[in-house]
Each structure stands twice: as C-alpha cells, then as structure tokens.
N, C-alpha and C. Protein backbone atom coordinates (compact mmCIF):
# COMPACT_ATOMS: atom_id res chain seq x y z
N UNK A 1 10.70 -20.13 -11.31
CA UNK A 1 11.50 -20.02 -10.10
C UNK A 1 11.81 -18.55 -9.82
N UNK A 2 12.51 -17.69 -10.97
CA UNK A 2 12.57 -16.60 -10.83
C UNK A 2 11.69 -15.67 -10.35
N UNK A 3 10.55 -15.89 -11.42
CA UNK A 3 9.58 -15.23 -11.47
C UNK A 3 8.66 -15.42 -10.04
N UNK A 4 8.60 -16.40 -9.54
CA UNK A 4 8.06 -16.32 -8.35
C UNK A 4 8.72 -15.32 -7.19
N UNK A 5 9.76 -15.41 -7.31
CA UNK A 5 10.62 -15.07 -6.23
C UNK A 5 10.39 -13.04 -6.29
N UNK A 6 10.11 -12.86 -7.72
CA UNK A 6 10.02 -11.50 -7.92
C UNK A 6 8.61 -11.17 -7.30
N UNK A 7 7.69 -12.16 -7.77
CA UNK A 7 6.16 -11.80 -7.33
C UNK A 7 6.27 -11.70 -5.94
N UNK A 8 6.96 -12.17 -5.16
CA UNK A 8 7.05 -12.17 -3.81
C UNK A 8 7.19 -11.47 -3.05
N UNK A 9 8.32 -10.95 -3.58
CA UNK A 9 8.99 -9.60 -3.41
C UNK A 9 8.14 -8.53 -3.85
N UNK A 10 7.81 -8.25 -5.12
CA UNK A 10 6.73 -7.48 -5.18
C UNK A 10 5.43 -7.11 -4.35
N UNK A 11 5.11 -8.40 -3.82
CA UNK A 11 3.93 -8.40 -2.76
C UNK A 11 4.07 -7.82 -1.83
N UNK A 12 5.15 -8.19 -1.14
CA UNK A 12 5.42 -7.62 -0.22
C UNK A 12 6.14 -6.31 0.09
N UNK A 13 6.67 -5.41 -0.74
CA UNK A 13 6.85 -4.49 -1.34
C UNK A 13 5.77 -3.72 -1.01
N UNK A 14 4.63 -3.80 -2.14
CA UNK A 14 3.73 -3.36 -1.90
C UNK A 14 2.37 -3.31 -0.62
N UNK A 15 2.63 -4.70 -0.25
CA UNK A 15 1.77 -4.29 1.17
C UNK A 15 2.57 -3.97 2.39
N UNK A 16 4.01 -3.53 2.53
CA UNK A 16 4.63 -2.79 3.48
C UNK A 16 4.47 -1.40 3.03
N UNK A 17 3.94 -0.81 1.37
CA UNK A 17 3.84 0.52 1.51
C UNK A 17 2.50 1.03 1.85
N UNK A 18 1.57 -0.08 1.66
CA UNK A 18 0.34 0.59 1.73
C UNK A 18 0.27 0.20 3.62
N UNK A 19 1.22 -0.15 4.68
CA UNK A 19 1.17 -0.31 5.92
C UNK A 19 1.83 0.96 6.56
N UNK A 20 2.83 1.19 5.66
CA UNK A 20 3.68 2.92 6.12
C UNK A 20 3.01 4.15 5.80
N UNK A 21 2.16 4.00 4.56
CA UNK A 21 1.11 4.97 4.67
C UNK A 21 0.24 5.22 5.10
N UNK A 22 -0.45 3.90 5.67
CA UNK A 22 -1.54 4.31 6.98
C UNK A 22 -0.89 4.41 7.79
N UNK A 23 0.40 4.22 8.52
CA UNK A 23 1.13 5.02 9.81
C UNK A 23 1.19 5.86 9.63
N UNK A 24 1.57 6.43 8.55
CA UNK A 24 2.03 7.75 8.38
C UNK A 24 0.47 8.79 8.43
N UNK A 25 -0.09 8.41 7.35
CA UNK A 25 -1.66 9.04 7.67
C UNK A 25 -2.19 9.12 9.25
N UNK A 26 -2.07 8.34 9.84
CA UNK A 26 -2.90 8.20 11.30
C UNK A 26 -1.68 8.90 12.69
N UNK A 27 -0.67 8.66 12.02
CA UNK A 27 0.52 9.69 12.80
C UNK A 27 -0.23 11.34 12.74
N UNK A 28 -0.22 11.67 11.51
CA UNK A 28 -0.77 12.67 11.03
C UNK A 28 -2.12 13.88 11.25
N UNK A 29 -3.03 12.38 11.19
CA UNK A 29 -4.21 12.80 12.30
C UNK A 29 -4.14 13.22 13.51
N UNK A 30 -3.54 11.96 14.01
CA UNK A 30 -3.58 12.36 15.33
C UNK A 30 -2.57 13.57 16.02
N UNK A 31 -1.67 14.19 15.16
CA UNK A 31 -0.89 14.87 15.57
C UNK A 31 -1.19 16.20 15.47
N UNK A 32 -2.56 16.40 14.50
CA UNK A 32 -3.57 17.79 14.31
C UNK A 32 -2.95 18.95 13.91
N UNK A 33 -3.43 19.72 14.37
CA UNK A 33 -2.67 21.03 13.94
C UNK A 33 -2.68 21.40 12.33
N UNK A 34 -2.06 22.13 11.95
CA UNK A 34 -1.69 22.64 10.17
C UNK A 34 -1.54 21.65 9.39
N UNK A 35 -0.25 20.45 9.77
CA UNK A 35 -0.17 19.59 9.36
C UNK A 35 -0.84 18.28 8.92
N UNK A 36 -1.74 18.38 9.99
CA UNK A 36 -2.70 17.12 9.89
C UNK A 36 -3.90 17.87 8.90
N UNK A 37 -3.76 19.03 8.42
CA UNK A 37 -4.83 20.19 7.64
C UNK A 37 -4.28 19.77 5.78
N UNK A 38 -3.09 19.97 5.99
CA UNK A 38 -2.26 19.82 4.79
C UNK A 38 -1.98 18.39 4.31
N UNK A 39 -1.85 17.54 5.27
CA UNK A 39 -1.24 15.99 4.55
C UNK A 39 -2.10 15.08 4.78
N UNK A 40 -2.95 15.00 5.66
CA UNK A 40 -4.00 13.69 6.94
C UNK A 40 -4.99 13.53 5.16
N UNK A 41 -5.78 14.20 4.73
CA UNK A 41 -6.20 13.58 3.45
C UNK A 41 -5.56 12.78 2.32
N UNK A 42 -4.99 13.61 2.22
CA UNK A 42 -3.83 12.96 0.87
C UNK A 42 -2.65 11.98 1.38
N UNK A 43 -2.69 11.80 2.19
CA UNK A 43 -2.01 10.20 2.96
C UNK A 43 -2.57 9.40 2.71
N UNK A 44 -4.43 9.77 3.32
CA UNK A 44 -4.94 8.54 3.15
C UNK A 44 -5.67 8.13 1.62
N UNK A 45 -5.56 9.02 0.76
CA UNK A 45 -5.95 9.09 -0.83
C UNK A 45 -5.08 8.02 -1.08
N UNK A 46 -3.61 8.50 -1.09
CA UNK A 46 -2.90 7.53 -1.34
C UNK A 46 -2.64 6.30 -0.79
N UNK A 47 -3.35 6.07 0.17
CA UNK A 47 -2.84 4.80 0.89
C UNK A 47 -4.39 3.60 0.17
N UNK A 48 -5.62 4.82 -0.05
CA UNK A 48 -6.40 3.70 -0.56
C UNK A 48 -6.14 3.70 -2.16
N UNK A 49 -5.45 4.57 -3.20
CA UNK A 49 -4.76 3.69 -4.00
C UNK A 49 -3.61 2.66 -4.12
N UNK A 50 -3.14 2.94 -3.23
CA UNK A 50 -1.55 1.94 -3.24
C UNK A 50 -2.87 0.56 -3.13
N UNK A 51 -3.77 0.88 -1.58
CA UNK A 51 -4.27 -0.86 -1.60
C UNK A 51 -5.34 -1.40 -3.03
N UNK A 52 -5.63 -0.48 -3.55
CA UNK A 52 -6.02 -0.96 -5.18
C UNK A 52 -5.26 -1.54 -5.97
N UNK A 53 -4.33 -0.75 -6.14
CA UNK A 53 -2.82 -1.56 -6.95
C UNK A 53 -2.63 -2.82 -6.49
N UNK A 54 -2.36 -2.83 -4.84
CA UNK A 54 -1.52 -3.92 -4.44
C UNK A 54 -3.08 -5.07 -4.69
N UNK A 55 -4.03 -4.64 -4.28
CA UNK A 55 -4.85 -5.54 -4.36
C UNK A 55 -5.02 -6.47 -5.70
N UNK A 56 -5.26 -5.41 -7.29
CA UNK A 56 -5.17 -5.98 -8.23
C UNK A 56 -3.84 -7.00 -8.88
N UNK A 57 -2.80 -6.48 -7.77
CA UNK A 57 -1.49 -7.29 -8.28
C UNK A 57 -1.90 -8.51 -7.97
N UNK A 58 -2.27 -8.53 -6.32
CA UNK A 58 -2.44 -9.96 -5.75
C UNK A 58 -3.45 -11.01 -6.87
N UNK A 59 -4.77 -10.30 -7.08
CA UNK A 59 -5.33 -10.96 -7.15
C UNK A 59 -4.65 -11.21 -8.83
N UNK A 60 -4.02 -10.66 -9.67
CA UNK A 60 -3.70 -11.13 -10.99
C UNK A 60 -2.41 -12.33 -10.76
N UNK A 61 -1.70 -12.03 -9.71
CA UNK A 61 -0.81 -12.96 -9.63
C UNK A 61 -1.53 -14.63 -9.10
N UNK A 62 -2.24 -14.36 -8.54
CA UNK A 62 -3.22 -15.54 -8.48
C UNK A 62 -3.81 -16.01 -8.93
N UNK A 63 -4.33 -15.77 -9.99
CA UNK A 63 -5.26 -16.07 -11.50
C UNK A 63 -3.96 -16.29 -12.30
N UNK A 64 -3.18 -15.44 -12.35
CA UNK A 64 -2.35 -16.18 -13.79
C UNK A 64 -1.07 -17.22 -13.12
N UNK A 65 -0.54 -17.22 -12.21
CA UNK A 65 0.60 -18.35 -11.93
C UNK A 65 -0.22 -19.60 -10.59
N UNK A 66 -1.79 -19.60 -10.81
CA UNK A 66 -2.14 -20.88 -9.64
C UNK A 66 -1.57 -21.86 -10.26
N UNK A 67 -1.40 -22.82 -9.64
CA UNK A 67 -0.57 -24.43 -9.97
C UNK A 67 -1.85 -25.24 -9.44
C-alpha cells in the first residue's frame, strides 16, 4: 500500500523533471544568444539522462511489483 503510493510519487516526480528540463532546454534555444551558447547543450544532456533514470525506474517498477 505504502510502497505503491511512493512508486507513484516517484514516477511522477521524475517525469515532471525530465518535462521542466526540456522547457527549460528549448526556452533556451530558442532564446539564442550567449546563453543558449552556455546552457542549450547541457540542458539537454541532462534532460536525456533524467529520461534514462526515469525510464529504468519505470520499467523496474513494473517487472518487480506486476500483480
């Protein structure tokens, strides 16, 4: 019961950060200049690890608690 309720939360956790970091990345781009020189890569570095993480969470939470 608990434990579900955490996985849940966790999920979603994690795929609202990997959704604020592609805003934030594509804000970035498109806003050009120095800034988009300095951060527009490494936004999106991080946004395709966060979706690795979140991805491997999903899919382990689905393999180990299916009913």
């Amino acid at each position: 019961m608990i434990s579900e309720i955490i996985l849940k939360i966790l999920s979603i956790v994690l795929l609202l950060a990997v959704g604020i970091i592609l805003i934030l990345g594509i804000g970035t781009l498109f806003k050009g200049g120095e800034a988009s020189k300095k951060y527009s890569n490494k936004l999106m570095q991080l946004r395709v690890l966060l979706q690795f993480i979140a991805i491997i969470a999903l899919v382990g939470f689905a393999y180990f608690f299916k009913n």
